[in-house]
PDB file of N, CA and C in Angstrom:
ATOM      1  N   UNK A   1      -3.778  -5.988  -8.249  1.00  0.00           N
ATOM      2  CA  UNK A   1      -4.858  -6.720  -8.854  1.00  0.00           C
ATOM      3  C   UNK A   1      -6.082  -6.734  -7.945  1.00  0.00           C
ATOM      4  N   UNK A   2      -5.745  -7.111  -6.738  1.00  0.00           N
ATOM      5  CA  UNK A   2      -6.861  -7.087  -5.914  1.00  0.00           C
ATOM      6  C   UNK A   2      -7.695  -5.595  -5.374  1.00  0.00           C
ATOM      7  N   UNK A   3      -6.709  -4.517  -5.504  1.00  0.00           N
ATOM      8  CA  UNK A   3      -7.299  -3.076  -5.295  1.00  0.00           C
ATOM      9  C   UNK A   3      -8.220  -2.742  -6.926  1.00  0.00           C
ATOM     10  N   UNK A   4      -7.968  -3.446  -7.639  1.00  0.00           N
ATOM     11  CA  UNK A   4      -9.005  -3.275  -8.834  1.00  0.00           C
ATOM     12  C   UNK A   4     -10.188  -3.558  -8.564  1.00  0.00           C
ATOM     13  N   UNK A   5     -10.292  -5.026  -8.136  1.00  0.00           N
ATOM     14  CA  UNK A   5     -11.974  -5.379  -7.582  1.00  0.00           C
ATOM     15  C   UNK A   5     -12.503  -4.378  -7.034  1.00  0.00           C
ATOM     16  N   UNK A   6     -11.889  -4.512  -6.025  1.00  0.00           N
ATOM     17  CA  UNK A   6     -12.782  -3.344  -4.863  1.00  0.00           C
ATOM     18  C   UNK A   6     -12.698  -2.266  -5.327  1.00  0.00           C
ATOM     19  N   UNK A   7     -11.836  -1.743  -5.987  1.00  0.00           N
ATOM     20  CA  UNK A   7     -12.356  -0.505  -6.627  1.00  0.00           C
ATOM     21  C   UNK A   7     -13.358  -0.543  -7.683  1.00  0.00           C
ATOM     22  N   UNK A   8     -13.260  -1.613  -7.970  1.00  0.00           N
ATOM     23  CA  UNK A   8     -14.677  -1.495  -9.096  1.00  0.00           C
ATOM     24  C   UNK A   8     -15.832  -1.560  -8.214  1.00  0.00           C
ATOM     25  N   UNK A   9     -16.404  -2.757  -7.021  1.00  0.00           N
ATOM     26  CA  UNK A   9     -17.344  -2.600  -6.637  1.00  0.00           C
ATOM     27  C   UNK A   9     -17.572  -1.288  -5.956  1.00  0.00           C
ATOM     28  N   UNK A  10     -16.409  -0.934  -5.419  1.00  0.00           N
ATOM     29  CA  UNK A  10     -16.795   0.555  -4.808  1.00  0.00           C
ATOM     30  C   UNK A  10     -17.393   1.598  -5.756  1.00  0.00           C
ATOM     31  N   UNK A  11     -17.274   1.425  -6.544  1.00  0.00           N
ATOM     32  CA  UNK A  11     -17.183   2.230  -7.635  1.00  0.00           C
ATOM     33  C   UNK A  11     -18.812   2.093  -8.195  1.00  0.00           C
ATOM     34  N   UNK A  12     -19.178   0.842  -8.218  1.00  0.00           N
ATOM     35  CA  UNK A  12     -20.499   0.639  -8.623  1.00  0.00           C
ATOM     36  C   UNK A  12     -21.294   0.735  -8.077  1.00  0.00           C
ATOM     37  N   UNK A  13     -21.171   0.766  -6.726  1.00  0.00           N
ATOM     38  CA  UNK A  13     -22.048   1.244  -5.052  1.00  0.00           C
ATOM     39  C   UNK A  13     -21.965   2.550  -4.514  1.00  0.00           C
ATOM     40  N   UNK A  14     -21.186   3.640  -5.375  1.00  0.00           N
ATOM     41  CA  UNK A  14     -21.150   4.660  -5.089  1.00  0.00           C
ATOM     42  C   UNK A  14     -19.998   5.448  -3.870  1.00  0.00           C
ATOM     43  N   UNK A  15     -19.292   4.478  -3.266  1.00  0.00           N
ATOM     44  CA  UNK A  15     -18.439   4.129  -2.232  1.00  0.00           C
ATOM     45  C   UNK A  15     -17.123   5.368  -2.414  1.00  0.00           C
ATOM     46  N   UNK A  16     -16.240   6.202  -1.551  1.00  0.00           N
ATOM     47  CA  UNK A  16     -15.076   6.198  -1.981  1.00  0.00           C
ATOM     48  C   UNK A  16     -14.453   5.514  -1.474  1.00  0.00           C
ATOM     49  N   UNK A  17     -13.507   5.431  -2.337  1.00  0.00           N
ATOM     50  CA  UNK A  17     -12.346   4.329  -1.531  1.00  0.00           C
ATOM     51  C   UNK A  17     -10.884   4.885  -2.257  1.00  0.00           C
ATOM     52  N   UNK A  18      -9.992   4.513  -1.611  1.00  0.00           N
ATOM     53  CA  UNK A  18      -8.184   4.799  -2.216  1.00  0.00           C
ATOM     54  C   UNK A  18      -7.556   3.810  -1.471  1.00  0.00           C
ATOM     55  N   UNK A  19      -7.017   3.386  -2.360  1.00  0.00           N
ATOM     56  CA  UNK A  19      -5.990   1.863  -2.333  1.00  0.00           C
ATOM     57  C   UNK A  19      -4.538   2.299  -2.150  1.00  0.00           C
ATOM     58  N   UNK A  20      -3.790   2.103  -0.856  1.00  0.00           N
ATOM     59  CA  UNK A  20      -2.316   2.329  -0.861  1.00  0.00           C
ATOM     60  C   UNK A  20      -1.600   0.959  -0.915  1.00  0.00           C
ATOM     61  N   UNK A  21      -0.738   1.055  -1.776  1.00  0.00           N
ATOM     62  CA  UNK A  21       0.252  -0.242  -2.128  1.00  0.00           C
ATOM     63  C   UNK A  21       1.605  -0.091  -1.928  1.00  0.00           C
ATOM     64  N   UNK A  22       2.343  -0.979  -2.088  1.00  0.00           N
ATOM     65  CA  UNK A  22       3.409  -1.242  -1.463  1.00  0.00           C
ATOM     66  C   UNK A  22       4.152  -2.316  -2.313  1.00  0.00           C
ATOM     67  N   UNK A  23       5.369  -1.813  -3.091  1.00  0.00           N
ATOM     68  CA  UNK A  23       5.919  -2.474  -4.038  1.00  0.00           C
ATOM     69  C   UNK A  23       7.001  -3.307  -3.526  1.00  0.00           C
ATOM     70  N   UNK A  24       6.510  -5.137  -3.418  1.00  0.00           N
ATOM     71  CA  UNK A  24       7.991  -5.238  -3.101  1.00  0.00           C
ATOM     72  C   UNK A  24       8.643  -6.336  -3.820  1.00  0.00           C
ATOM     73  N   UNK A  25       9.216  -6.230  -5.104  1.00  0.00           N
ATOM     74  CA  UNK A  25       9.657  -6.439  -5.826  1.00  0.00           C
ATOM     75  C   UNK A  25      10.767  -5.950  -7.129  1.00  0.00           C
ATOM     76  N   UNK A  26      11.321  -4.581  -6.194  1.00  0.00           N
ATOM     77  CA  UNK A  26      11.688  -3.626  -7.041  1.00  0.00           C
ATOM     78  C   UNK A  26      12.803  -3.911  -7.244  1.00  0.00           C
ATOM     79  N   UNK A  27      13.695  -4.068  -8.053  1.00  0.00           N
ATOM     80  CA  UNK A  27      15.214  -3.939  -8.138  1.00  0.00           C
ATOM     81  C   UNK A  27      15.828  -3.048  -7.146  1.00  0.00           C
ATOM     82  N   UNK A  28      16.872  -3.995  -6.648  1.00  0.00           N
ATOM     83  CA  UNK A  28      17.722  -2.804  -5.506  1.00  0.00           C
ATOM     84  C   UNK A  28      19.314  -2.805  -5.748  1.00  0.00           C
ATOM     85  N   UNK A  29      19.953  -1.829  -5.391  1.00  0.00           N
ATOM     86  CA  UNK A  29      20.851  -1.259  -6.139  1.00  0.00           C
ATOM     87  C   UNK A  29      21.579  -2.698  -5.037  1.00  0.00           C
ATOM     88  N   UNK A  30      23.171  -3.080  -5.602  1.00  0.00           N
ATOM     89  CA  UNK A  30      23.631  -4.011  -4.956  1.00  0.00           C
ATOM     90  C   UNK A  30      24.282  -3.918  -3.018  1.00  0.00           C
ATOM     91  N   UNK A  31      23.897  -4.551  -2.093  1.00  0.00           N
ATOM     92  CA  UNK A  31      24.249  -4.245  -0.962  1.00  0.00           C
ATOM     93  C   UNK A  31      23.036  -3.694  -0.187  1.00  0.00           C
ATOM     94  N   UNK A  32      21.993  -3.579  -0.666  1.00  0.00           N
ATOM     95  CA  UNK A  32      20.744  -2.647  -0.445  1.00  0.00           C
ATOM     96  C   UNK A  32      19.584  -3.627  -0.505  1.00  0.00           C
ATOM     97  N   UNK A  33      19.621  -4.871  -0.830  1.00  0.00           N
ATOM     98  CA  UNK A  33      18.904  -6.002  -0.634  1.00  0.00           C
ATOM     99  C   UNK A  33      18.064  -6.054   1.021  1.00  0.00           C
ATOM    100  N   UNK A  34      16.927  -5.922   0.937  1.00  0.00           N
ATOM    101  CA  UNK A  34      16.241  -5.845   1.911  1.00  0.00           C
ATOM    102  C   UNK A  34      15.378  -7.178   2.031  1.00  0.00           C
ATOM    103  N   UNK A  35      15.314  -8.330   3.463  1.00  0.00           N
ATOM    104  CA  UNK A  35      14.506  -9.113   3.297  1.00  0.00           C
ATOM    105  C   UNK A  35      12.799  -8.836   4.089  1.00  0.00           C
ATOM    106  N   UNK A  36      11.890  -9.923   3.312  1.00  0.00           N
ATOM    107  CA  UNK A  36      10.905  -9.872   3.332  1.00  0.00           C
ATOM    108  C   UNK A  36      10.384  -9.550   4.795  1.00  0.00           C
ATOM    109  N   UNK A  37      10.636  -9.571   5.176  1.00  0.00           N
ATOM    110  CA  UNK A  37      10.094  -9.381   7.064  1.00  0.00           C
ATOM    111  C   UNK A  37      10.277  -7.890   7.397  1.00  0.00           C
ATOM    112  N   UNK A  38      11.652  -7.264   7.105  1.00  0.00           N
ATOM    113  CA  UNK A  38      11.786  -6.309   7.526  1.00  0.00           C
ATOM    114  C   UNK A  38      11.074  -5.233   6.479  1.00  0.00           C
ATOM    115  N   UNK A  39      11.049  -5.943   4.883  1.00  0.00           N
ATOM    116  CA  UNK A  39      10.394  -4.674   3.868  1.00  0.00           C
ATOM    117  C   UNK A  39       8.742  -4.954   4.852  1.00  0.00           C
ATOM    118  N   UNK A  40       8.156  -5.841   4.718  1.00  0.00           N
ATOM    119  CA  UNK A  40       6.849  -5.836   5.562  1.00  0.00           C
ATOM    120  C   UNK A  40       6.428  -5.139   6.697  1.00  0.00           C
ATOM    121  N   UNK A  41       7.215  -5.148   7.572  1.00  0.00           N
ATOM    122  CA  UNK A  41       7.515  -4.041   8.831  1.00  0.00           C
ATOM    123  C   UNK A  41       7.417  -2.731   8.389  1.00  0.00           C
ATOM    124  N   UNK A  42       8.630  -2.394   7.436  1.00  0.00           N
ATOM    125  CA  UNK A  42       8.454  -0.877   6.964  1.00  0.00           C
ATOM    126  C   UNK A  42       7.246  -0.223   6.027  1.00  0.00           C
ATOM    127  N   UNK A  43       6.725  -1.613   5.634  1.00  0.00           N
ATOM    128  CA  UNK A  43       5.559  -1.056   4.809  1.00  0.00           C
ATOM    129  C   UNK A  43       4.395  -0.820   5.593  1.00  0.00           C
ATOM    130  N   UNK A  44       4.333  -2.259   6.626  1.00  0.00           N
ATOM    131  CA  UNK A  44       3.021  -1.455   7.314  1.00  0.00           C
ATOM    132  C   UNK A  44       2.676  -0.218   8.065  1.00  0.00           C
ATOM    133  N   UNK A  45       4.515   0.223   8.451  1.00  0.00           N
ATOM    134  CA  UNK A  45       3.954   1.541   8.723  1.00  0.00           C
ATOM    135  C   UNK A  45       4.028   2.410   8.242  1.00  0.00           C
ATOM    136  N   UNK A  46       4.340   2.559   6.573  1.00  0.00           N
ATOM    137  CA  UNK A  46       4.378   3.480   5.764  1.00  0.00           C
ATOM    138  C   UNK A  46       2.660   3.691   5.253  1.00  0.00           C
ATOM    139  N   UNK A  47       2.259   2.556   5.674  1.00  0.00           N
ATOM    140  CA  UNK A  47       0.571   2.739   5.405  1.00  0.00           C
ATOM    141  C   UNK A  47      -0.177   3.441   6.448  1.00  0.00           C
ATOM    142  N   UNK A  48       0.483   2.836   7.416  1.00  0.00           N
ATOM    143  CA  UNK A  48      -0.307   3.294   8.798  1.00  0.00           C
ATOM    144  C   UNK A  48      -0.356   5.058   8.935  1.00  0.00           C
ATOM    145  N   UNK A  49       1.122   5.657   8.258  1.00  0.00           N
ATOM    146  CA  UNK A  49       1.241   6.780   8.353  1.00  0.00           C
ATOM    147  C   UNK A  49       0.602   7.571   7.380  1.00  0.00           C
ATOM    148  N   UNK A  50       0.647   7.413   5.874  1.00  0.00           N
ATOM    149  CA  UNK A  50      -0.347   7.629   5.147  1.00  0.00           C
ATOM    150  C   UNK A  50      -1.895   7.481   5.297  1.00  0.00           C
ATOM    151  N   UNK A  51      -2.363   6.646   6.097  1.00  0.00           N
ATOM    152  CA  UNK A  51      -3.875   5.912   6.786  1.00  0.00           C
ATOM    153  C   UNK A  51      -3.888   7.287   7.811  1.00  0.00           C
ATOM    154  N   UNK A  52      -2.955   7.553   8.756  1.00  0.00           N
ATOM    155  CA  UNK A  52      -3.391   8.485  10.303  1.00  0.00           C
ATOM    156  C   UNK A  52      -3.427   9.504   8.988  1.00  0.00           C
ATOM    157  N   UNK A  53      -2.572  10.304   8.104  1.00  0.00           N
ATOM    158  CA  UNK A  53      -2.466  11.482   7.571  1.00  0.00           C
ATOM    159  C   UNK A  53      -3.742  11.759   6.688  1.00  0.00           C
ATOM    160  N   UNK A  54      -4.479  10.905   6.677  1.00  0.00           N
ATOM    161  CA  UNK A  54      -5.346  10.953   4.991  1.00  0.00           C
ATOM    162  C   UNK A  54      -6.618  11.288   6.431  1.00  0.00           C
ATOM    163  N   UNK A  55      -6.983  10.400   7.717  1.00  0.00           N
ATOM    164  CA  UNK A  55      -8.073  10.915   8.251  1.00  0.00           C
ATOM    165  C   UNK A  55      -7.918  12.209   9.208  1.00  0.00           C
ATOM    166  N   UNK A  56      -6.748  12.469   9.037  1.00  0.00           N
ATOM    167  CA  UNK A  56      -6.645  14.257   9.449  1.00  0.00           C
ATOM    168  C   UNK A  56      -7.488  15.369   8.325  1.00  0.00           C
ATOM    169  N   UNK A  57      -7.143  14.763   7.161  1.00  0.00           N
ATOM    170  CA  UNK A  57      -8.067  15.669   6.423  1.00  0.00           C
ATOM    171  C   UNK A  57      -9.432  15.969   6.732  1.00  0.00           C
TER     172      UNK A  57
END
């Protein structure tokens, strides 16, 4: 919801921008239950790594 805004103002200012998200609410198969601290951990650096890879381009 919130990568909508900013993509709209970006959008209206001429800006690029790309929004990476991070789902954590997904159904998990049973035994595979992951808590909130550690999905947070793995997400920030699933961004961070997508973030270093995207300014190599």
């Amino acid at each position: 919801m919130e990568g909508c805004t900013i993509a709209q103002a970006a959008y209206l200012n001429g800006v690029p921008l790309v929004v990476v998200r991070a789902i954590s609410d997904k159904p998990c198969a049973e035994g595979r239950v992951v808590d909130y601290n550690t999905f947070e951990k793995k997400a920030a650096c699933d961004c961070a790594r997508i973030a270093a890879r995207m300014v190599k381009l």
